[in-house]
N, C-alpha and C. Protein backbone atom coordinates (compact mmCIF):
# COMPACT_ATOMS: atom_id res chain seq x y z
N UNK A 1 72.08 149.64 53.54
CA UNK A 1 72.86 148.43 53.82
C UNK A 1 74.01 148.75 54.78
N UNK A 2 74.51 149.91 54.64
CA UNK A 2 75.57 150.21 55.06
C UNK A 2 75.75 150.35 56.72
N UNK A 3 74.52 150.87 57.02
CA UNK A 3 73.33 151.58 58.29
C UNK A 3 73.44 150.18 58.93
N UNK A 4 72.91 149.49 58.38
CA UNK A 4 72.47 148.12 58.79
C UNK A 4 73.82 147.43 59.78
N UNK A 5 74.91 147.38 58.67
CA UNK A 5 76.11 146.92 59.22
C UNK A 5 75.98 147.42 59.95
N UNK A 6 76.39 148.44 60.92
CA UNK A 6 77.32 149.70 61.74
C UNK A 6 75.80 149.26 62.54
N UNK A 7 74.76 149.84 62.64
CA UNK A 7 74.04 149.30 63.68
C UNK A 7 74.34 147.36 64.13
N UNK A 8 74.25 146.80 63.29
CA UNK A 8 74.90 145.14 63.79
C UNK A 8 76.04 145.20 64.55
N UNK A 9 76.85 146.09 63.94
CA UNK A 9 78.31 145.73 64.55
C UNK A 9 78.25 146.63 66.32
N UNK A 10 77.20 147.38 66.21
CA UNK A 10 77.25 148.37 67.55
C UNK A 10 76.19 147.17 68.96
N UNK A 11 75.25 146.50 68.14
CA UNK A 11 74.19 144.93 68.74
C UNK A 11 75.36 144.57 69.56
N UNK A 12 76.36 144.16 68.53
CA UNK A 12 77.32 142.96 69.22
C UNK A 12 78.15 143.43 70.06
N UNK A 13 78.70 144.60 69.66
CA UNK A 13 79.46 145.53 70.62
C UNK A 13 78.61 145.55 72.46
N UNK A 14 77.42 146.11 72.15
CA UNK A 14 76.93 146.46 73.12
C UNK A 14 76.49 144.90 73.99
N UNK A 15 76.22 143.74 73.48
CA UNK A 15 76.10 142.05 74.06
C UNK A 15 77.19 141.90 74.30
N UNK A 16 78.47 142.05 73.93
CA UNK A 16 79.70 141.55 74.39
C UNK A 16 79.85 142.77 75.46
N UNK A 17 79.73 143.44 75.52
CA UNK A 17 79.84 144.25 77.14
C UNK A 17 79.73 143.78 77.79
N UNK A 18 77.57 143.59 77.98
CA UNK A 18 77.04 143.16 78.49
C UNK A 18 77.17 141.88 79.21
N UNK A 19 77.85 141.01 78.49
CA UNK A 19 78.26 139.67 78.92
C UNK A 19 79.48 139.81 79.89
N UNK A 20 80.50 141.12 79.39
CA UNK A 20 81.66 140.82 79.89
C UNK A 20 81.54 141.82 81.34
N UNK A 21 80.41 142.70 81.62
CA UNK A 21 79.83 142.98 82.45
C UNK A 21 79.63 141.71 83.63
N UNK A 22 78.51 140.74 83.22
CA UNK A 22 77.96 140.08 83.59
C UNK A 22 79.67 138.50 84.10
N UNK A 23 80.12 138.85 83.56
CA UNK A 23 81.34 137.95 84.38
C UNK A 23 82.31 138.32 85.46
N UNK A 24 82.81 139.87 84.99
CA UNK A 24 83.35 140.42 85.58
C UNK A 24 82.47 140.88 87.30
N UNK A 25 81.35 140.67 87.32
CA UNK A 25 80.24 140.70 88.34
C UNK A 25 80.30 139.20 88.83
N UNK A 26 80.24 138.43 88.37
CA UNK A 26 80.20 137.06 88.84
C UNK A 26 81.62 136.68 89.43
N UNK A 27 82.55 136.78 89.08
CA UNK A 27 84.31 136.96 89.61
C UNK A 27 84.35 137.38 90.65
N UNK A 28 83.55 138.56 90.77
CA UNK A 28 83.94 139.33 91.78
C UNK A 28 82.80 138.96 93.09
N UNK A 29 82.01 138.54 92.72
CA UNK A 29 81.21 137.90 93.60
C UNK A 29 81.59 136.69 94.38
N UNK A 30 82.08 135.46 93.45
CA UNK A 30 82.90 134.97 93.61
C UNK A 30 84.05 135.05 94.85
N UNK A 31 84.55 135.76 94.63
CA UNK A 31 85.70 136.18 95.37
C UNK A 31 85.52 136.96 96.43
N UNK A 32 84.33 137.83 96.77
CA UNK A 32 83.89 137.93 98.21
C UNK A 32 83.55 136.76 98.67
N UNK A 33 82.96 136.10 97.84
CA UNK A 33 82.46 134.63 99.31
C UNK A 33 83.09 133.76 99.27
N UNK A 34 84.73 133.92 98.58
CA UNK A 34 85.62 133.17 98.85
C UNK A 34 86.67 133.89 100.43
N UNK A 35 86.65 134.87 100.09
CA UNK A 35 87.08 135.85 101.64
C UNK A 35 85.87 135.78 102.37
N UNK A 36 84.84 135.61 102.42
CA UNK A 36 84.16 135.46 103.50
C UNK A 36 83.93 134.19 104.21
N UNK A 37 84.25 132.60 103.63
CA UNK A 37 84.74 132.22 104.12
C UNK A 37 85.86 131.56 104.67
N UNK A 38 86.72 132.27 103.97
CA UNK A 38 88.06 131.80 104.29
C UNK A 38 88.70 132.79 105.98
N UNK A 39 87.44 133.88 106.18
CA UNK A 39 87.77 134.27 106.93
C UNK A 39 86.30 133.71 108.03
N UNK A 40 85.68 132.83 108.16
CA UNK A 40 84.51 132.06 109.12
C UNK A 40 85.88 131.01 109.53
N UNK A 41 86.36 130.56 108.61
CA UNK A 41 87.56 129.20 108.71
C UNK A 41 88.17 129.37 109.78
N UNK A 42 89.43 130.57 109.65
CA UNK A 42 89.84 131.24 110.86
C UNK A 42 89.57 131.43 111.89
């Protein structure tokens, strides 16, 4: 039972990365093609 927990709690650990991976990638993506065209504008 105990196993069980500590592997669950390591699932969620490792999906909340993953997610916060997956935003921190999108932000930043984001924000090149906000400088890219803020610099076509120019």
């Amino acid at each position: 039972m105990h196993l069980r927990e500590k592997n669950y709690e390591e699932l969620l650990l490792s999906r909340s990365r993953k997610q916060h991976t997956l935003v921190t990638w999108t932000i930043w993506k984001l924000k090149i093609e906000q400088e890219r065209n803020w610099q076509i504008r120019r």
